[in-house]
N, C-alpha and C. Protein backbone atom coordinates (compact mmCIF):
# COMPACT_ATOMS: atom_id res chain seq x y z
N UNK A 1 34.36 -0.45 -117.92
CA UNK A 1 33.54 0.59 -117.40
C UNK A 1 34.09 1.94 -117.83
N UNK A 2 33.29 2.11 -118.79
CA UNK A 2 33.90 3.70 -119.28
C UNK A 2 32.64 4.22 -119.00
N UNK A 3 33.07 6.03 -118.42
CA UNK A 3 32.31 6.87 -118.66
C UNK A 3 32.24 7.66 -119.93
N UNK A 4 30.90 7.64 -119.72
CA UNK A 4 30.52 8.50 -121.67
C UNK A 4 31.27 10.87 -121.05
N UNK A 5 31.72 10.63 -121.97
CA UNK A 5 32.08 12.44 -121.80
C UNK A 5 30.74 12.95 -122.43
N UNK A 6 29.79 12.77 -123.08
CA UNK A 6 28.32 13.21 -123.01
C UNK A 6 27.50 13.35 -122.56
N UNK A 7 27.56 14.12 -121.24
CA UNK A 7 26.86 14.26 -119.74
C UNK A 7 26.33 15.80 -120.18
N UNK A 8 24.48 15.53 -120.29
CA UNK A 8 24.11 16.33 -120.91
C UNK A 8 23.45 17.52 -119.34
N UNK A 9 23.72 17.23 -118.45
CA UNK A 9 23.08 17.88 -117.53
C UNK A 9 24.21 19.75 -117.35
N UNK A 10 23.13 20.30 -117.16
CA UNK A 10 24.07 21.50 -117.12
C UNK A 10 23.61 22.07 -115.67
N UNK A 11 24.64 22.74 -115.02
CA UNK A 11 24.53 23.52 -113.57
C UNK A 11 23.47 24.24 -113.16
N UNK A 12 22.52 24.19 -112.38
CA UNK A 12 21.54 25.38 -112.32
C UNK A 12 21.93 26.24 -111.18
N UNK A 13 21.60 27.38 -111.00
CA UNK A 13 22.19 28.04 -110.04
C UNK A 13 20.74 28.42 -109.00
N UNK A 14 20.46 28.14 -108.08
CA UNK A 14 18.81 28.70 -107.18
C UNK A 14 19.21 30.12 -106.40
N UNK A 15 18.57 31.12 -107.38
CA UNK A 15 18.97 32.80 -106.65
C UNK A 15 18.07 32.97 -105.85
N UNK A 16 16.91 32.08 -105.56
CA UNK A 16 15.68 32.32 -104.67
C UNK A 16 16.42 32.12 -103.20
N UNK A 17 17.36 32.00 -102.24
CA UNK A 17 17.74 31.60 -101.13
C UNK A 17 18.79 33.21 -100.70
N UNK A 18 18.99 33.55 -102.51
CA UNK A 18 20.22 34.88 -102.32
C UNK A 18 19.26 35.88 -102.98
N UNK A 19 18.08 36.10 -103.03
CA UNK A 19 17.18 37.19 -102.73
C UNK A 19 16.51 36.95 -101.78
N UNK A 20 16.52 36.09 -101.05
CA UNK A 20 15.72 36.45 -99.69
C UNK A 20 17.11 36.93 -98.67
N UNK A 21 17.97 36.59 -99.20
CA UNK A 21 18.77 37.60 -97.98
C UNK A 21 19.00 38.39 -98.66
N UNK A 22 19.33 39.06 -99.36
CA UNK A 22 18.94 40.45 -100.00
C UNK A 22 17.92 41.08 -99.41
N UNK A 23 16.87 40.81 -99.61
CA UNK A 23 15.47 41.18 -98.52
C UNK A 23 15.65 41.35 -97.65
N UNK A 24 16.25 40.71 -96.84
CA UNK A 24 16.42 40.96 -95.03
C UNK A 24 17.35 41.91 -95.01
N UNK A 25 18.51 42.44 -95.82
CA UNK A 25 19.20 42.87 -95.61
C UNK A 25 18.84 44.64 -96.31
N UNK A 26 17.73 44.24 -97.25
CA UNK A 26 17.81 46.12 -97.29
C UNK A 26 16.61 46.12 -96.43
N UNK A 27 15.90 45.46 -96.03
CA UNK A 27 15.35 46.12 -94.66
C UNK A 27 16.09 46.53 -93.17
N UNK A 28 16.84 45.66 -93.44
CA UNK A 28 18.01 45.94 -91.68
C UNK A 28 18.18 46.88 -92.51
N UNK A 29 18.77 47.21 -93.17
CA UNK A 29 19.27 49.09 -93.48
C UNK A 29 18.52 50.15 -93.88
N UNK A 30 17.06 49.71 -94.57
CA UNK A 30 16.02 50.62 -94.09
C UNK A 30 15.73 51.29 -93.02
N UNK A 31 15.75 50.01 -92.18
CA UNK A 31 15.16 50.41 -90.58
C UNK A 31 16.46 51.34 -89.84
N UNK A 32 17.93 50.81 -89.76
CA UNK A 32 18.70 51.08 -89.10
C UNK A 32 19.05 52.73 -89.59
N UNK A 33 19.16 52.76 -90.95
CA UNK A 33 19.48 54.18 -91.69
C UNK A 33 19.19 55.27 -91.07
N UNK A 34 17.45 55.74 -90.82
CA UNK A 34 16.39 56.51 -90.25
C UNK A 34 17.07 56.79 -88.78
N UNK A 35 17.76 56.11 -88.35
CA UNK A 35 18.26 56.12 -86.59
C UNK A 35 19.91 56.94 -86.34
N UNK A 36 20.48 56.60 -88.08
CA UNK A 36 21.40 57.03 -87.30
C UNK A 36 21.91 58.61 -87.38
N UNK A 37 22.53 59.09 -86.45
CA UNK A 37 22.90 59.94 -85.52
C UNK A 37 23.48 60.97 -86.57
N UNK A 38 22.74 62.30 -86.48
CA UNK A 38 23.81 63.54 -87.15
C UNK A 38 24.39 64.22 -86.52
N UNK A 39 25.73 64.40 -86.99
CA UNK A 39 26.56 65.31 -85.60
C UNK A 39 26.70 67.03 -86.31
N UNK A 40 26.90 66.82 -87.41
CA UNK A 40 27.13 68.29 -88.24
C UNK A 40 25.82 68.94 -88.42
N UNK A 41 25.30 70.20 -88.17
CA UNK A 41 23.88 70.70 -88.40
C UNK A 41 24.76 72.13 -89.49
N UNK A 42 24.37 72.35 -90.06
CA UNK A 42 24.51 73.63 -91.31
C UNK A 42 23.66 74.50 -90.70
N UNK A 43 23.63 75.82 -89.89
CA UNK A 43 22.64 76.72 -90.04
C UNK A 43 23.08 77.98 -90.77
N UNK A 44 21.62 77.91 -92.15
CA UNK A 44 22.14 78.82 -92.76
C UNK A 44 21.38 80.22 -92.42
N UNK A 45 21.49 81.33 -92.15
CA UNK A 45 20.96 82.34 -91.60
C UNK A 45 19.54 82.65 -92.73
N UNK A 46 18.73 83.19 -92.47
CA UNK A 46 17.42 83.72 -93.25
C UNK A 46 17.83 85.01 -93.72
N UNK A 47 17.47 85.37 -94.49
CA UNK A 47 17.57 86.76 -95.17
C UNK A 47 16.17 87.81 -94.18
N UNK A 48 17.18 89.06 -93.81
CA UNK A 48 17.36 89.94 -93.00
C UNK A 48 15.77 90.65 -93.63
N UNK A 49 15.07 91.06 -92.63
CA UNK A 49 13.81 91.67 -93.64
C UNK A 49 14.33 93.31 -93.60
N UNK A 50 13.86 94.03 -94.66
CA UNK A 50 14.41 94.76 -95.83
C UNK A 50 13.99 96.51 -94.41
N UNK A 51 13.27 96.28 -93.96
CA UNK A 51 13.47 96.88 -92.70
C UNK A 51 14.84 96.98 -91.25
N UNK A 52 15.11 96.12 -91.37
CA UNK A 52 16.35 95.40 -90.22
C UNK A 52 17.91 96.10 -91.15
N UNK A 53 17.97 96.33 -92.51
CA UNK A 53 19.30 96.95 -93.06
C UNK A 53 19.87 97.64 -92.42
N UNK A 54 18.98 98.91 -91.94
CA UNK A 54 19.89 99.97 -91.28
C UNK A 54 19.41 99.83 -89.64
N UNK A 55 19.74 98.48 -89.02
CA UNK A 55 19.84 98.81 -87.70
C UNK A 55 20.94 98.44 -87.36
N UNK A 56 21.39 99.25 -86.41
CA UNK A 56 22.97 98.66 -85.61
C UNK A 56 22.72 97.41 -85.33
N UNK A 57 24.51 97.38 -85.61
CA UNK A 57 24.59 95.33 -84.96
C UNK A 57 24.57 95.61 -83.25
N UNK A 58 24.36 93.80 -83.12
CA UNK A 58 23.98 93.36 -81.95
C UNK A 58 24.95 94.27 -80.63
N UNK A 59 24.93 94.75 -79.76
CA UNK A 59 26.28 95.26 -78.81
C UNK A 59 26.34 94.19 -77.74
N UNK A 60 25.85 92.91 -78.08
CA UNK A 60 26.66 91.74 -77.70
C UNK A 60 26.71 90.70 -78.60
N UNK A 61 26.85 91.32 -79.55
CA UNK A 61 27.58 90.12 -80.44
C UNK A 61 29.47 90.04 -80.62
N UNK A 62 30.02 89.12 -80.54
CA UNK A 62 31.15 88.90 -80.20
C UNK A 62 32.11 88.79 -82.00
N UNK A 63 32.98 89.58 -82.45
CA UNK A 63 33.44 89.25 -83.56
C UNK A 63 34.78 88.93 -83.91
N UNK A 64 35.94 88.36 -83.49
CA UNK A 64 37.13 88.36 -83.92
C UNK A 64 37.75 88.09 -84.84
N UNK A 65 38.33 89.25 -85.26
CA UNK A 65 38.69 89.66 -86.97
C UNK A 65 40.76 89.35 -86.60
N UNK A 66 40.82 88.63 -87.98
CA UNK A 66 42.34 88.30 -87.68
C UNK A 66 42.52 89.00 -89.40
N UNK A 67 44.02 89.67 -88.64
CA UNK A 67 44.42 90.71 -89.41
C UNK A 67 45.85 89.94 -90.43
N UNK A 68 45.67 90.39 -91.81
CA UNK A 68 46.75 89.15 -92.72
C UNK A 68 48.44 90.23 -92.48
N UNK A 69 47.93 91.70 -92.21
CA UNK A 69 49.28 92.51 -92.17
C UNK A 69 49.98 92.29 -91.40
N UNK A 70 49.31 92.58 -89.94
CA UNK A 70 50.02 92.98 -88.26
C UNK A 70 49.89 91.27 -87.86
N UNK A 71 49.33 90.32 -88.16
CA UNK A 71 49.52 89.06 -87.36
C UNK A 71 48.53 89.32 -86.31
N UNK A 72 48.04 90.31 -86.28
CA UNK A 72 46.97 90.58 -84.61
C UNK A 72 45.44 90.14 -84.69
N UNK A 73 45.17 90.40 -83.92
CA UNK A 73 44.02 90.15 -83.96
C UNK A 73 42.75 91.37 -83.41
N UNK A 74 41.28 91.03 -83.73
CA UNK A 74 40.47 92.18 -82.88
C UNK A 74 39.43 91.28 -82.73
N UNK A 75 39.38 92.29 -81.21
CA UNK A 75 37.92 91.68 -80.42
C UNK A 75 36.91 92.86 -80.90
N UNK A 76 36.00 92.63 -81.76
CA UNK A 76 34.89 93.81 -82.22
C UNK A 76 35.95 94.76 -82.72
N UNK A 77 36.39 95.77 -81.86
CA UNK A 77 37.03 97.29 -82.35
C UNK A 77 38.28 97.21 -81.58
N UNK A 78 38.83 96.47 -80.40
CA UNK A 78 39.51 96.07 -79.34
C UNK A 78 40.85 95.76 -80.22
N UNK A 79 41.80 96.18 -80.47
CA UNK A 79 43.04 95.96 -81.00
C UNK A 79 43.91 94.52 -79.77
N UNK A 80 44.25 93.35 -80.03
CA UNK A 80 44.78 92.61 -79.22
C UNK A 80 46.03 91.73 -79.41
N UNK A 81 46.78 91.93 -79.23
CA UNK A 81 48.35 91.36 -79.63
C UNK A 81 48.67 90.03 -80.16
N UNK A 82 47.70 89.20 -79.20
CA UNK A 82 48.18 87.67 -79.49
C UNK A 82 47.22 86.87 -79.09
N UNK A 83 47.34 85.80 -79.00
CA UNK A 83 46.04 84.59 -78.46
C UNK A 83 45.94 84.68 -77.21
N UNK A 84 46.99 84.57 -76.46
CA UNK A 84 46.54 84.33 -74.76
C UNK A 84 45.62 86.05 -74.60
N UNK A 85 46.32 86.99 -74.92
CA UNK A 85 45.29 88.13 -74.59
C UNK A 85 43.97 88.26 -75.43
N UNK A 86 43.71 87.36 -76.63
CA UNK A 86 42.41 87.33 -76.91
C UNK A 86 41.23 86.08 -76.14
N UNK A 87 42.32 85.36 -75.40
CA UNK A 87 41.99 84.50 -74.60
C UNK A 87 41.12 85.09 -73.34
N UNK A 88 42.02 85.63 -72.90
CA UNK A 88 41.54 86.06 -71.67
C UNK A 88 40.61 87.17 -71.51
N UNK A 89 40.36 87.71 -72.95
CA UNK A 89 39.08 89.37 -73.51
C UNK A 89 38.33 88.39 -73.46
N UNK A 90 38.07 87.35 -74.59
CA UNK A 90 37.34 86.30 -74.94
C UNK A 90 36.39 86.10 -73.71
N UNK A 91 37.56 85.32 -72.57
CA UNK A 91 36.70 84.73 -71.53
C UNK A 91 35.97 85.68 -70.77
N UNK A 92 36.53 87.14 -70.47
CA UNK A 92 36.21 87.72 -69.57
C UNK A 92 34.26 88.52 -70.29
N UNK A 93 34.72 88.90 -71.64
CA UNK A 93 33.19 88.92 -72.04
C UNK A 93 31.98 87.96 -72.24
N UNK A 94 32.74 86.50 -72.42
CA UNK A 94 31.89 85.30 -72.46
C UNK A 94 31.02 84.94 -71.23
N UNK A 95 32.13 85.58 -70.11
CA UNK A 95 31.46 84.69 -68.27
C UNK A 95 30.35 85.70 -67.93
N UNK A 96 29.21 84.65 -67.60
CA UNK A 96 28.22 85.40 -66.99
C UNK A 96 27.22 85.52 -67.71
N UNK A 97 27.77 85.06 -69.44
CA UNK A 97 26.27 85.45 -70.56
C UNK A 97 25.67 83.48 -70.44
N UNK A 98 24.41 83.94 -70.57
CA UNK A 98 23.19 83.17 -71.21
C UNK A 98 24.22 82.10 -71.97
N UNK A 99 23.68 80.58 -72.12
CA UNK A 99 24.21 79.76 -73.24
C UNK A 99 24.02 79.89 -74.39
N UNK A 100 22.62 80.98 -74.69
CA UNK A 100 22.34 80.78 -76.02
C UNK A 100 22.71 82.38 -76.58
N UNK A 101 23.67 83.10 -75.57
CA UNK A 101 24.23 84.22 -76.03
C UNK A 101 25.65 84.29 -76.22
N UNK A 102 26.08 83.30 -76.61
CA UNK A 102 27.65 82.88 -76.46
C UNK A 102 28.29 82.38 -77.56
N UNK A 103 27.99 83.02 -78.60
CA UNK A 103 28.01 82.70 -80.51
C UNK A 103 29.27 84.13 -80.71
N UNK A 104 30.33 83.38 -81.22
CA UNK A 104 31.06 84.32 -81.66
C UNK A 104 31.96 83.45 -82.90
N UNK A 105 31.81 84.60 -83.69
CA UNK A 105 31.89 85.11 -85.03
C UNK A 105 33.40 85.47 -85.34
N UNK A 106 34.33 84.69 -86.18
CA UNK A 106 35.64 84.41 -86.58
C UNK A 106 35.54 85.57 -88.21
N UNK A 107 35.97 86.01 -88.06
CA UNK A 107 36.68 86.72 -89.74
C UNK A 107 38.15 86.98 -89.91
N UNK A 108 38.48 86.12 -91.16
CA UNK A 108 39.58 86.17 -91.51
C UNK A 108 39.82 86.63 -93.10
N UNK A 109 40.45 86.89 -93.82
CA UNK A 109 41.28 86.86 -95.17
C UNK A 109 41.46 85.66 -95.75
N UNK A 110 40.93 85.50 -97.05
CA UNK A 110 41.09 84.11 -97.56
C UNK A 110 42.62 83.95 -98.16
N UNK A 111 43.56 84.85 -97.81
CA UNK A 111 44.87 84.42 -97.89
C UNK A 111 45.43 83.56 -96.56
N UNK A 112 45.07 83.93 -95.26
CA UNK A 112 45.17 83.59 -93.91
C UNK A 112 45.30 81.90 -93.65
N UNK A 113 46.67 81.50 -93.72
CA UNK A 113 46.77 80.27 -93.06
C UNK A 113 45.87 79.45 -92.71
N UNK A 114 45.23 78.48 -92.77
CA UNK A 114 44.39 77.81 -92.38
C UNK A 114 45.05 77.33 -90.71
N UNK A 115 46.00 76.61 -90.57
CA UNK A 115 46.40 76.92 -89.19
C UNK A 115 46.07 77.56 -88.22
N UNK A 116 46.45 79.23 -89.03
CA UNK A 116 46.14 80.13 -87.86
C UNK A 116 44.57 80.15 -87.41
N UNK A 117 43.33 79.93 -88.41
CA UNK A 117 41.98 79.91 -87.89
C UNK A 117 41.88 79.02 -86.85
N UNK A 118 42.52 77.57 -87.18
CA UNK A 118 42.23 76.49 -86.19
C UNK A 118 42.95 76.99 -84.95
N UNK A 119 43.97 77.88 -84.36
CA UNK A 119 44.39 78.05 -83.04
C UNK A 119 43.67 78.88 -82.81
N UNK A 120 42.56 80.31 -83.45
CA UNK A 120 41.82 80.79 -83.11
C UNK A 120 40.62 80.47 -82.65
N UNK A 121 40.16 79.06 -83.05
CA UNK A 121 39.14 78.57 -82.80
C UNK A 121 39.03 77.67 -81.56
N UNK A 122 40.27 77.04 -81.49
CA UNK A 122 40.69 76.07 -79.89
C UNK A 122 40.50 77.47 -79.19
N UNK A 123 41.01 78.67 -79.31
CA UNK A 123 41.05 79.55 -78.39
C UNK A 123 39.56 80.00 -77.98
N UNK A 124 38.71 80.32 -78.87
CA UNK A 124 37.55 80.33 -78.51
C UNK A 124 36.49 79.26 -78.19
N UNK A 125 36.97 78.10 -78.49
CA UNK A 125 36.06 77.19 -77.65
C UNK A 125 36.91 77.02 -76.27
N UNK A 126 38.04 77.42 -75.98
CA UNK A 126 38.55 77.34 -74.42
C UNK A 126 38.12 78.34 -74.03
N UNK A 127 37.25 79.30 -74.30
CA UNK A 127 36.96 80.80 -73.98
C UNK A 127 36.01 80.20 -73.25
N UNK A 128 34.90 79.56 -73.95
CA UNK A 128 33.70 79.27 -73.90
C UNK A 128 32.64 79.47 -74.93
N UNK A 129 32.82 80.27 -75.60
CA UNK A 129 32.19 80.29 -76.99
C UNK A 129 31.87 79.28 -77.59
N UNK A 130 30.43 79.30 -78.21
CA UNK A 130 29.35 78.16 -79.02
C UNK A 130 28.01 78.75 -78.80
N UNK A 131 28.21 78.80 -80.70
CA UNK A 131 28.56 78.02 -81.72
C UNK A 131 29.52 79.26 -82.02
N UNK A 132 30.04 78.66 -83.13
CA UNK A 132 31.52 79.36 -83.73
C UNK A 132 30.92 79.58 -84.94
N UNK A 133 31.52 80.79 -85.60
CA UNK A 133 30.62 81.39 -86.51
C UNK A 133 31.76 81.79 -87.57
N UNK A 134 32.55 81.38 -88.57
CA UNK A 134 33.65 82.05 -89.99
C UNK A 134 32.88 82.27 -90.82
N UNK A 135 33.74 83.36 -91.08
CA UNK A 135 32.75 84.38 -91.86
C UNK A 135 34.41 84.69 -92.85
N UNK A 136 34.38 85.38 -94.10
CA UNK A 136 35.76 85.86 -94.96
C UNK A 136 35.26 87.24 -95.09
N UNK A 137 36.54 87.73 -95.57
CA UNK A 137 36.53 89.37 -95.84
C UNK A 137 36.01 89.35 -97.32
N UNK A 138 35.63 90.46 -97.18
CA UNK A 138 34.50 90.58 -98.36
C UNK A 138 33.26 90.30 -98.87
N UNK A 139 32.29 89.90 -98.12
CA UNK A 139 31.38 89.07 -97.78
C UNK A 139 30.03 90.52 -97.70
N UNK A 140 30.68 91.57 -96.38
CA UNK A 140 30.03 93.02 -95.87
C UNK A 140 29.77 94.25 -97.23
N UNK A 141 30.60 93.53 -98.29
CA UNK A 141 30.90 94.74 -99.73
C UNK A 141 29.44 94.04 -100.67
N UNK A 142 29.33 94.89 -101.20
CA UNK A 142 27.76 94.69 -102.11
C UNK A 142 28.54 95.33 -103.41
């Protein structure tokens, strides 16, 4: 009893069982995709109509400018030493406003530590401030 080594049958492979799950499967991610959840929103501001140039800014808009010389910081025009006392300007102008009046506006120097923005920014979301607004120097020059 010998077997012949001339076994003419060759392998077929059936992809019809591995495109139907293919199928099921870009529909589960069709369907599921559309649902899921955005946490980051980008708002990019509209361009200012050509009337609005020369009006004063907001006198409650909130701006803290960190300085690359003195290490200090400013609330609007408010000269302020350090974090806990921009802490406590912070909170004391924040309490009492509207939720949707409570947007303050970070400017720094694009030499400026990245560090130092992020303790400015814990500081103003412990203020109460939102949304948080960075902005760089040079930005106001045309």
């Amino acid at each position: 009893m010998s077997m012949s080594a001339g076994n003419d049958a060759t392998p077929n492979i059936n992809v019809t069982p591995l495109i139907d799950v293919l199928l099921v499967l870009l529909i589960i991610f069709m369907v599921i995709s559309p649902q899921k959840p955005h946490r980051f929103e980008a708002k990019i501001p509209e361009k200012p109509p050509e009337n609005m140039k020369d009006a004063p800014p907001d006198p409650l808009s909130l701006l803290v400018t960190l300085s690359k010389t003195s290490g200090g910081y400013k609330l609007n025009t408010e000269e302020l030493k350090d974090l806990n006392a921009l802490g406590e300007r912070l909170f004391s102008a924040l309490n009492g406003r509207p939720s949707d009046r409570k947007a303050v506006f970070i400017k720094g120097p694009r030499t400026i530590a990245y560090g130092e923005v992020v303790k400015v920014i814990d500081v103003v979301k412990q203020s109460g401030g939102s949304p948080i607004g960075l902005q760089i120097e040079g930005l106001d020059q045309n």
